[in-house]
N, C-alpha and C. Protein backbone atom coordinates (compact mmCIF):
# COMPACT_ATOMS: atom_id res chain seq x y z
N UNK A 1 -0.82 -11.44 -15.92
CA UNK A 1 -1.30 -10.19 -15.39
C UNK A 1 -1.94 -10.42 -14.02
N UNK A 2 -2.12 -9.13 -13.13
CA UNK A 2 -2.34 -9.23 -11.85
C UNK A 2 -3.93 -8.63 -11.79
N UNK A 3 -3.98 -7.34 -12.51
CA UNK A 3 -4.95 -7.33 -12.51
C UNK A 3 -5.24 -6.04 -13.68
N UNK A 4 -6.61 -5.33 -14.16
CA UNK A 4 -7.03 -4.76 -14.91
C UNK A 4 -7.98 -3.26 -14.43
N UNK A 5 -7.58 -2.43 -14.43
CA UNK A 5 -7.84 -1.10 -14.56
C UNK A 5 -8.41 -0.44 -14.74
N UNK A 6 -10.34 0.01 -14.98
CA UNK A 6 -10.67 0.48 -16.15
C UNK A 6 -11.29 1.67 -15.86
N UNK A 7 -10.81 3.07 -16.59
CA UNK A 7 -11.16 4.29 -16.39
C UNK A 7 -12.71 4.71 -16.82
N UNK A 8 -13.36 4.92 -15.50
CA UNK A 8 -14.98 4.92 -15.88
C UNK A 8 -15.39 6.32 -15.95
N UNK A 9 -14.75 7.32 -16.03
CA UNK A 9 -15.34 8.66 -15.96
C UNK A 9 -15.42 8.97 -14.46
N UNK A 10 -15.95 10.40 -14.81
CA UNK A 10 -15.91 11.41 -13.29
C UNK A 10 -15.32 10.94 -12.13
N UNK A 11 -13.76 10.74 -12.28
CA UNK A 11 -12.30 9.98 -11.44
C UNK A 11 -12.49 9.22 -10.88
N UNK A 12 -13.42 8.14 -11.33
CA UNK A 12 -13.86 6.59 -10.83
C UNK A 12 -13.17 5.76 -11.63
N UNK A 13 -12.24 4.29 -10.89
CA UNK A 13 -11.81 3.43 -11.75
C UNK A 13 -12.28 2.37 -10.88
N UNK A 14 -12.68 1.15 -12.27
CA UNK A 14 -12.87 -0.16 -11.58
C UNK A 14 -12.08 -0.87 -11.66
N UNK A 15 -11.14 -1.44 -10.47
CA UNK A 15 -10.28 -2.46 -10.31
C UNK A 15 -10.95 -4.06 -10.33
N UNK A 16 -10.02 -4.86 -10.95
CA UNK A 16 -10.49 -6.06 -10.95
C UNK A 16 -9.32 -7.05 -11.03
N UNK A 17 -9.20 -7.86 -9.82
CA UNK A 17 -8.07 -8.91 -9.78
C UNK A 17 -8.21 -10.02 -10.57
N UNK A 18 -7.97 -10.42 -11.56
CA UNK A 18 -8.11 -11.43 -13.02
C UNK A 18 -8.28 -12.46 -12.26
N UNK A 19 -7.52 -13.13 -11.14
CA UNK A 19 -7.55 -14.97 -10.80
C UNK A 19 -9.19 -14.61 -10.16
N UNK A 20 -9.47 -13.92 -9.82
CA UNK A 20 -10.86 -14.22 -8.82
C UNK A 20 -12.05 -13.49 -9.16
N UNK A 21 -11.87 -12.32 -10.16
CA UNK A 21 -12.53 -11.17 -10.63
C UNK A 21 -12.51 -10.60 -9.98
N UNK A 22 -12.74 -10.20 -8.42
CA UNK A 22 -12.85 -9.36 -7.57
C UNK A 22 -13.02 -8.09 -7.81
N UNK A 23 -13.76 -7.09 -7.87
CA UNK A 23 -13.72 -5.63 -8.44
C UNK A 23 -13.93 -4.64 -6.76
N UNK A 24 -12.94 -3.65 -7.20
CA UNK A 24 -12.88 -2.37 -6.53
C UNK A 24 -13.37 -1.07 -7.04
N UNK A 25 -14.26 -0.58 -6.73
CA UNK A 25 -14.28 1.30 -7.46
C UNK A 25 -13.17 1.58 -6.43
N UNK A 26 -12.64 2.92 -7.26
CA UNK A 26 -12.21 3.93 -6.24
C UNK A 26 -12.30 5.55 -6.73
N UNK A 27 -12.53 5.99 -6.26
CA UNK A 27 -12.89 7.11 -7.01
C UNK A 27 -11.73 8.64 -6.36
N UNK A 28 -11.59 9.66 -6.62
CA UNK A 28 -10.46 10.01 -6.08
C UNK A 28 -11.55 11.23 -4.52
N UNK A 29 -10.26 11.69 -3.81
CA UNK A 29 -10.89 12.27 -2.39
C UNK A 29 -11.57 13.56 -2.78
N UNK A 30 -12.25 13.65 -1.88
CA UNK A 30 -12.87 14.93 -1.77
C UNK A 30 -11.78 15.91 -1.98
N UNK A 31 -10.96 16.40 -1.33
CA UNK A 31 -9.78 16.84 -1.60
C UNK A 31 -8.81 17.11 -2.89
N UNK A 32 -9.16 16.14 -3.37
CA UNK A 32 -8.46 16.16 -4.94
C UNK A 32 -9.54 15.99 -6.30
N UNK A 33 -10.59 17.05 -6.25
CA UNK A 33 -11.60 16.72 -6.88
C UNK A 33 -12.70 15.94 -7.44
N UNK A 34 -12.86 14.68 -6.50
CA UNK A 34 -13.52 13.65 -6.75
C UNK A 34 -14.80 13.81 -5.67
N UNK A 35 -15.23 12.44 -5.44
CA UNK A 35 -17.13 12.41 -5.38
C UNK A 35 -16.44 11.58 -3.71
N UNK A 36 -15.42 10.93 -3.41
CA UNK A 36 -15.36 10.44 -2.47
C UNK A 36 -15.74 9.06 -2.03
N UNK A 37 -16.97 8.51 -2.85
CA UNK A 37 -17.52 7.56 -2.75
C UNK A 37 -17.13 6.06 -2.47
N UNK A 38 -15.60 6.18 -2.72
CA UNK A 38 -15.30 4.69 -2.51
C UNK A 38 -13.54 4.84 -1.95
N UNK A 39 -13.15 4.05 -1.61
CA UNK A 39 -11.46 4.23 -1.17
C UNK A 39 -11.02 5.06 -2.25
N UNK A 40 -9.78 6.04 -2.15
CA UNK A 40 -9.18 6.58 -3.51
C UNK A 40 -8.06 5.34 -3.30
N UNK A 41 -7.22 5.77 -4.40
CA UNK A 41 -5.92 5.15 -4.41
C UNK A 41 -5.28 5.10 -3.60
N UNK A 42 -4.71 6.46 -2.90
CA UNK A 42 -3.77 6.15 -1.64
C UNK A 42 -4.62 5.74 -0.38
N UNK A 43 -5.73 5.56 -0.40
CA UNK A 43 -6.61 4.93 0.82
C UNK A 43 -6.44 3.23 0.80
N UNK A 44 -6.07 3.03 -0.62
CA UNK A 44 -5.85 1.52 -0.92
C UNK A 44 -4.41 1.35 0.05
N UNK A 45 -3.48 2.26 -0.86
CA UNK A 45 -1.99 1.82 -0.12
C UNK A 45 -2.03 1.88 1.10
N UNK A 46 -2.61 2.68 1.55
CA UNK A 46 -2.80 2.67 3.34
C UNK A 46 -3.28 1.45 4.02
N UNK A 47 -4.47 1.41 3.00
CA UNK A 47 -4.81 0.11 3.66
C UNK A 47 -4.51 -0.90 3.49
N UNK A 48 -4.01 -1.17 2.35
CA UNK A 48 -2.47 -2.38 1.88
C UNK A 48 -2.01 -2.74 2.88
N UNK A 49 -1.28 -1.59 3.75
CA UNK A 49 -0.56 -2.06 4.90
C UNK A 49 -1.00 -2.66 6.04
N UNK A 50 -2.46 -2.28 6.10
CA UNK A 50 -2.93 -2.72 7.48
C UNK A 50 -3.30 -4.49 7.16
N UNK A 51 -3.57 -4.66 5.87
CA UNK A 51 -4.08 -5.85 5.15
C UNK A 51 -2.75 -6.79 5.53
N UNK A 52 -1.87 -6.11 4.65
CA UNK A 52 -0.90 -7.01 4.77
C UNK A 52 0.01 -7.36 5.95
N UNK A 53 -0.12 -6.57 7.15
CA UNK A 53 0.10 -7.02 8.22
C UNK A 53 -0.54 -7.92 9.05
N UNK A 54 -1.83 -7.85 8.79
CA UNK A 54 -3.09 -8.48 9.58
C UNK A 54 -2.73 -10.13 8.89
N UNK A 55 -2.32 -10.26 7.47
CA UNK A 55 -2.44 -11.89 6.65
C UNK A 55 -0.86 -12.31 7.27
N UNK A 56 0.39 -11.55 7.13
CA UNK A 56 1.70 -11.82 7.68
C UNK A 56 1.34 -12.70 9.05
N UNK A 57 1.03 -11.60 10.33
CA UNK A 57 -0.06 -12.22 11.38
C UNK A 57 -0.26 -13.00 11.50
N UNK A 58 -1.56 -13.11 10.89
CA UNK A 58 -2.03 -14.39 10.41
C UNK A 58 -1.57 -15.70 10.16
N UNK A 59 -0.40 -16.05 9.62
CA UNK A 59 0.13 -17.00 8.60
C UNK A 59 1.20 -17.24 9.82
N UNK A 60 2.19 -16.29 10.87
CA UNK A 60 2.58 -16.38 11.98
C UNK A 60 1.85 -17.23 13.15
N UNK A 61 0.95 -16.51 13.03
CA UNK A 61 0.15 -16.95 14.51
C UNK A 61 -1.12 -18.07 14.24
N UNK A 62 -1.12 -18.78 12.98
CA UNK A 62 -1.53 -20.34 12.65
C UNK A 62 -0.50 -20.80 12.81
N UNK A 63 1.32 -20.72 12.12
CA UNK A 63 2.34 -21.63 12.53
C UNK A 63 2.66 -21.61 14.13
N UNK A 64 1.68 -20.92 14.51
CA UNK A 64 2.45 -21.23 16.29
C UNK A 64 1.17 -21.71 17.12
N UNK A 65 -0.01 -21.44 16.18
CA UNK A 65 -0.98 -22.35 17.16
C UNK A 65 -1.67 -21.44 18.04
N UNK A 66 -1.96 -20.50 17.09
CA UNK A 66 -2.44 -18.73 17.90
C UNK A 66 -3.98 -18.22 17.07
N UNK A 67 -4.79 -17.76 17.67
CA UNK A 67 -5.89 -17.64 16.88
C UNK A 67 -6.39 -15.76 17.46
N UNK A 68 -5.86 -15.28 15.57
CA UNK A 68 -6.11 -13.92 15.44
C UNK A 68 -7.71 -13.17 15.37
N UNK A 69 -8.69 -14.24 15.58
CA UNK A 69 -10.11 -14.22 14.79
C UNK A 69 -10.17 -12.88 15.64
N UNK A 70 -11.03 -11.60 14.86
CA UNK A 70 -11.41 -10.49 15.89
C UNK A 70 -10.62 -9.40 15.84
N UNK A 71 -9.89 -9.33 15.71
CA UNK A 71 -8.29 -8.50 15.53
C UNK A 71 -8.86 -7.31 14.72
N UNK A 72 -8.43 -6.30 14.94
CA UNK A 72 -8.90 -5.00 14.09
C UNK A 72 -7.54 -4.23 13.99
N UNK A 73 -7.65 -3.49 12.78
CA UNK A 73 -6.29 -2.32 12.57
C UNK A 73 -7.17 -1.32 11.91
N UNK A 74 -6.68 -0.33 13.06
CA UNK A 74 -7.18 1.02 12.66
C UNK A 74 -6.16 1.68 11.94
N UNK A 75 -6.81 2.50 10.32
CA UNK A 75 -5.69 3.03 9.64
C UNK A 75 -6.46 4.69 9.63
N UNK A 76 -5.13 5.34 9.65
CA UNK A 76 -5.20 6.95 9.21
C UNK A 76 -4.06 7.02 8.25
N UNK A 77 -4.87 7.97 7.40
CA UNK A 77 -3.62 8.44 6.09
C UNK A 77 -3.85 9.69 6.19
N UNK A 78 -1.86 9.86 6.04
CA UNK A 78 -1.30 11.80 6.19
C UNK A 78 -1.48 11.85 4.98
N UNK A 79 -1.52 13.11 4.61
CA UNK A 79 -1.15 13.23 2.91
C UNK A 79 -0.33 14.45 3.63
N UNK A 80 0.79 14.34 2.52
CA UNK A 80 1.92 15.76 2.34
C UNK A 80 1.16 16.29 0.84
N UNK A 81 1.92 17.85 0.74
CA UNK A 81 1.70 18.31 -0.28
C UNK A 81 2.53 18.72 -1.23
N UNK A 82 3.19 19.25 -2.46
CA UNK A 82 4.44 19.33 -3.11
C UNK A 82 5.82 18.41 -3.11
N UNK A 83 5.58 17.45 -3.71
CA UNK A 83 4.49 16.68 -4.65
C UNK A 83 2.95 16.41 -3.56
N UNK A 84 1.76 16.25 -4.35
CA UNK A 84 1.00 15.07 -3.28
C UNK A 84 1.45 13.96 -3.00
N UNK A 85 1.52 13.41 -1.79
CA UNK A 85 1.82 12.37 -1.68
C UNK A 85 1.46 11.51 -0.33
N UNK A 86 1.30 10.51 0.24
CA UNK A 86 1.43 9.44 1.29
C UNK A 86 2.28 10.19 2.49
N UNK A 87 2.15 10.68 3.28
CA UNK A 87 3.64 11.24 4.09
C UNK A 87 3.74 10.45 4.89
N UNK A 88 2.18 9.49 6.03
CA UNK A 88 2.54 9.21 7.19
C UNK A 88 0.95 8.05 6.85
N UNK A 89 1.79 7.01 7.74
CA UNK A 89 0.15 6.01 7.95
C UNK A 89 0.42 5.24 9.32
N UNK A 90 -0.72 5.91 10.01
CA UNK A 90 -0.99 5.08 11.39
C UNK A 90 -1.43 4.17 11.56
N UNK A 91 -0.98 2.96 11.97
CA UNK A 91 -2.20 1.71 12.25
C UNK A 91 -2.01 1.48 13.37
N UNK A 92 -3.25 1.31 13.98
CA UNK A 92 -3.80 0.54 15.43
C UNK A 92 -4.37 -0.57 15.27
N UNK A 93 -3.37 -1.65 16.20
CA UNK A 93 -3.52 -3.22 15.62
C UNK A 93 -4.50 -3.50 17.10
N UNK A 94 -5.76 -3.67 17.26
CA UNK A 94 -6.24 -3.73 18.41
C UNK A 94 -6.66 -5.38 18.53
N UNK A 95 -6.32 -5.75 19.54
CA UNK A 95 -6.37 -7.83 19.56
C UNK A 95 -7.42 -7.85 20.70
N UNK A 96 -8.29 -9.18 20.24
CA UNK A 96 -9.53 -9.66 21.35
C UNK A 96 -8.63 -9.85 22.12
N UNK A 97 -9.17 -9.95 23.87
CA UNK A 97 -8.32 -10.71 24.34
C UNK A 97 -8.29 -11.81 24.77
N UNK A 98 -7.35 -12.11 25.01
CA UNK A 98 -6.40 -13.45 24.41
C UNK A 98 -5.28 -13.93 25.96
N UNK A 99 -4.68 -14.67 25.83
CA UNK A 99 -3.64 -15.50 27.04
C UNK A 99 -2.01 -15.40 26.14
N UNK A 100 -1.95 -14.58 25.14
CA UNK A 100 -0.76 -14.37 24.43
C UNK A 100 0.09 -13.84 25.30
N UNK A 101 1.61 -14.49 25.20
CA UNK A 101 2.39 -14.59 26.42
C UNK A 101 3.43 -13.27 25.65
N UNK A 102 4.31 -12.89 26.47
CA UNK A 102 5.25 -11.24 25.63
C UNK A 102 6.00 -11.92 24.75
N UNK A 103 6.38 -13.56 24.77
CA UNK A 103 7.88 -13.66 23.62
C UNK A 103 6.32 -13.97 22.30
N UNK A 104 4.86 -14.08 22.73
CA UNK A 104 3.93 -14.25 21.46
C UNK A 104 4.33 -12.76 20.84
N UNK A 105 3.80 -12.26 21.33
CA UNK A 105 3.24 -10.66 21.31
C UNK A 105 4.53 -10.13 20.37
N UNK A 106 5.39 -10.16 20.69
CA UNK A 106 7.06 -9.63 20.23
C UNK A 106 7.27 -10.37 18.65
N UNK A 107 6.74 -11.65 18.50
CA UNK A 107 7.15 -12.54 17.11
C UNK A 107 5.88 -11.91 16.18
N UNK A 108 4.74 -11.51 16.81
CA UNK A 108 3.72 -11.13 15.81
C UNK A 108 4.11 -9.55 15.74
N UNK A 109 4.47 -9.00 16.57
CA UNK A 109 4.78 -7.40 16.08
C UNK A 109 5.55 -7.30 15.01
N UNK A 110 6.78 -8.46 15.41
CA UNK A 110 7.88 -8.28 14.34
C UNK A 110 7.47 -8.91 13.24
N UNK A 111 6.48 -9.83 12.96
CA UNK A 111 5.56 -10.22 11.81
C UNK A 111 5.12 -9.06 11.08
N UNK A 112 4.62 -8.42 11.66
CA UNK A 112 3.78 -7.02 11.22
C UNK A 112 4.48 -6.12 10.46
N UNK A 113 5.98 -6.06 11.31
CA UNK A 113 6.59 -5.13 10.29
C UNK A 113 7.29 -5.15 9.67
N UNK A 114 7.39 -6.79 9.34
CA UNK A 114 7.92 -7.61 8.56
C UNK A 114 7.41 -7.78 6.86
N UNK A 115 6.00 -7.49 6.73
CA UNK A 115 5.21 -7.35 5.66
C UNK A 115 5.68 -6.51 4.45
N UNK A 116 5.63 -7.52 3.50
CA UNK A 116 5.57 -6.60 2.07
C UNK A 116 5.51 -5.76 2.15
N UNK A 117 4.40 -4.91 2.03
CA UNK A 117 3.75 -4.02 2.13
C UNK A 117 4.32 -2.73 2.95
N UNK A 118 4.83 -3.39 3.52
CA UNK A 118 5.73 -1.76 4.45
C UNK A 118 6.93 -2.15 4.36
N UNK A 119 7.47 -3.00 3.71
CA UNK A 119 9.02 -2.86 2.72
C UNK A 119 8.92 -2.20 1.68
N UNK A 120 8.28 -2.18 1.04
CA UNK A 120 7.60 -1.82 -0.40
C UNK A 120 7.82 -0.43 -0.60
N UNK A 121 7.04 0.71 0.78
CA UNK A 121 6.47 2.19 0.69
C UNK A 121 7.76 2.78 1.25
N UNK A 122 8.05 3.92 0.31
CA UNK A 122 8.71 4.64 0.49
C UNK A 122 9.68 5.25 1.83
N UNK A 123 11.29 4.88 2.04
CA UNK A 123 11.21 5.13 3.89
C UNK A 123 11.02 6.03 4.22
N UNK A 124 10.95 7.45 2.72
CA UNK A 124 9.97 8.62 3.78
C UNK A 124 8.90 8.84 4.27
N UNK A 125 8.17 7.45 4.02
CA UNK A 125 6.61 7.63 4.38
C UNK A 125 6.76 6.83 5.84
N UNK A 126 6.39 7.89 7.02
CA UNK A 126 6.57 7.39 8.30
C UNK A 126 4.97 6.50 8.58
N UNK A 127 5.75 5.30 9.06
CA UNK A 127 4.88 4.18 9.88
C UNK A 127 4.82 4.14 10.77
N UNK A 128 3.75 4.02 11.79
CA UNK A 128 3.38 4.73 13.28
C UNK A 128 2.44 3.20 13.32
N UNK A 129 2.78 2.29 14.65
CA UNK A 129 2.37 1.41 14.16
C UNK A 129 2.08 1.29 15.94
N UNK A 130 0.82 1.01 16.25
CA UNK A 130 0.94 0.43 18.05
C UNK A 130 -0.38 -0.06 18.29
N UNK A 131 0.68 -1.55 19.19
CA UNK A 131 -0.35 -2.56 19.36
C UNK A 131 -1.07 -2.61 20.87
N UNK A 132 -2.28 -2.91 20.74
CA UNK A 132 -2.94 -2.81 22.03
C UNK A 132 -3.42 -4.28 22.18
N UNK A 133 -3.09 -4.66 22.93
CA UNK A 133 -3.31 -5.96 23.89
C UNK A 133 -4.01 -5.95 24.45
């Protein structure tokens, strides 16, 4: 198992990743009758993506001898309605700066959208993705 689930009342669940324990609340949006208090679910998947682009990155730009320390991704989540759902997620990948040359810049973009994580989500859910140097 990956990880464990547990429904705590008033649309709060505590996530917990079994190898490390790690625990998440999330509770659901203001919007969909909840308290707001912690990421909801689709605030996770949103931010899945920015995660998992930032470690792809990462794991790129140590095999080439590149140092990401500082790096920020700004995420926004669309929601559509009928069904609810994810429609659109923006990330802004903003980098310290750095002496990264354009054929760098080009192997880590394509790192980025190379990630699990945005293979994974649906191709109607549009990815809006731009990097600032």
């Amino acid at each position: 198992m990956t990880s464990k689930v547990v429904y705590e009342g008033n649309l709060r669940t505590r996530l917990t990743h079994l190898h490390s324990g790690t625990q998440i609340i999330t509770d659901a949006p203001l919007d969909n009758q909840g308290l707001a208090q912690a990421f909801s679910p689709t605030d996770l998947v949103a931010t899945a993506l920015g995660s998992c682009m930032m470690t792809i990155m990462g794991i790129k730009a140590r095999d080439m001898g590149l140092d990401l320390t500082g790096t920020e991704i700004d995420i926004t989540k669309v929601m559509a309605s009928n069904p609810r759902r994810i429609s659109e997620v923006h990330a802004t990948l903003k980098f310290p700066p750095n002496n990264f040359t354009d054929k760098d810049k080009t192997i880590l973009e394509n790192a980025a959208r190379a990630c699990p994580v945005a293979h994974s989500l649906h191709p109607d859910i549009k990815q809006e993705l731009v990097f600032v140097w």
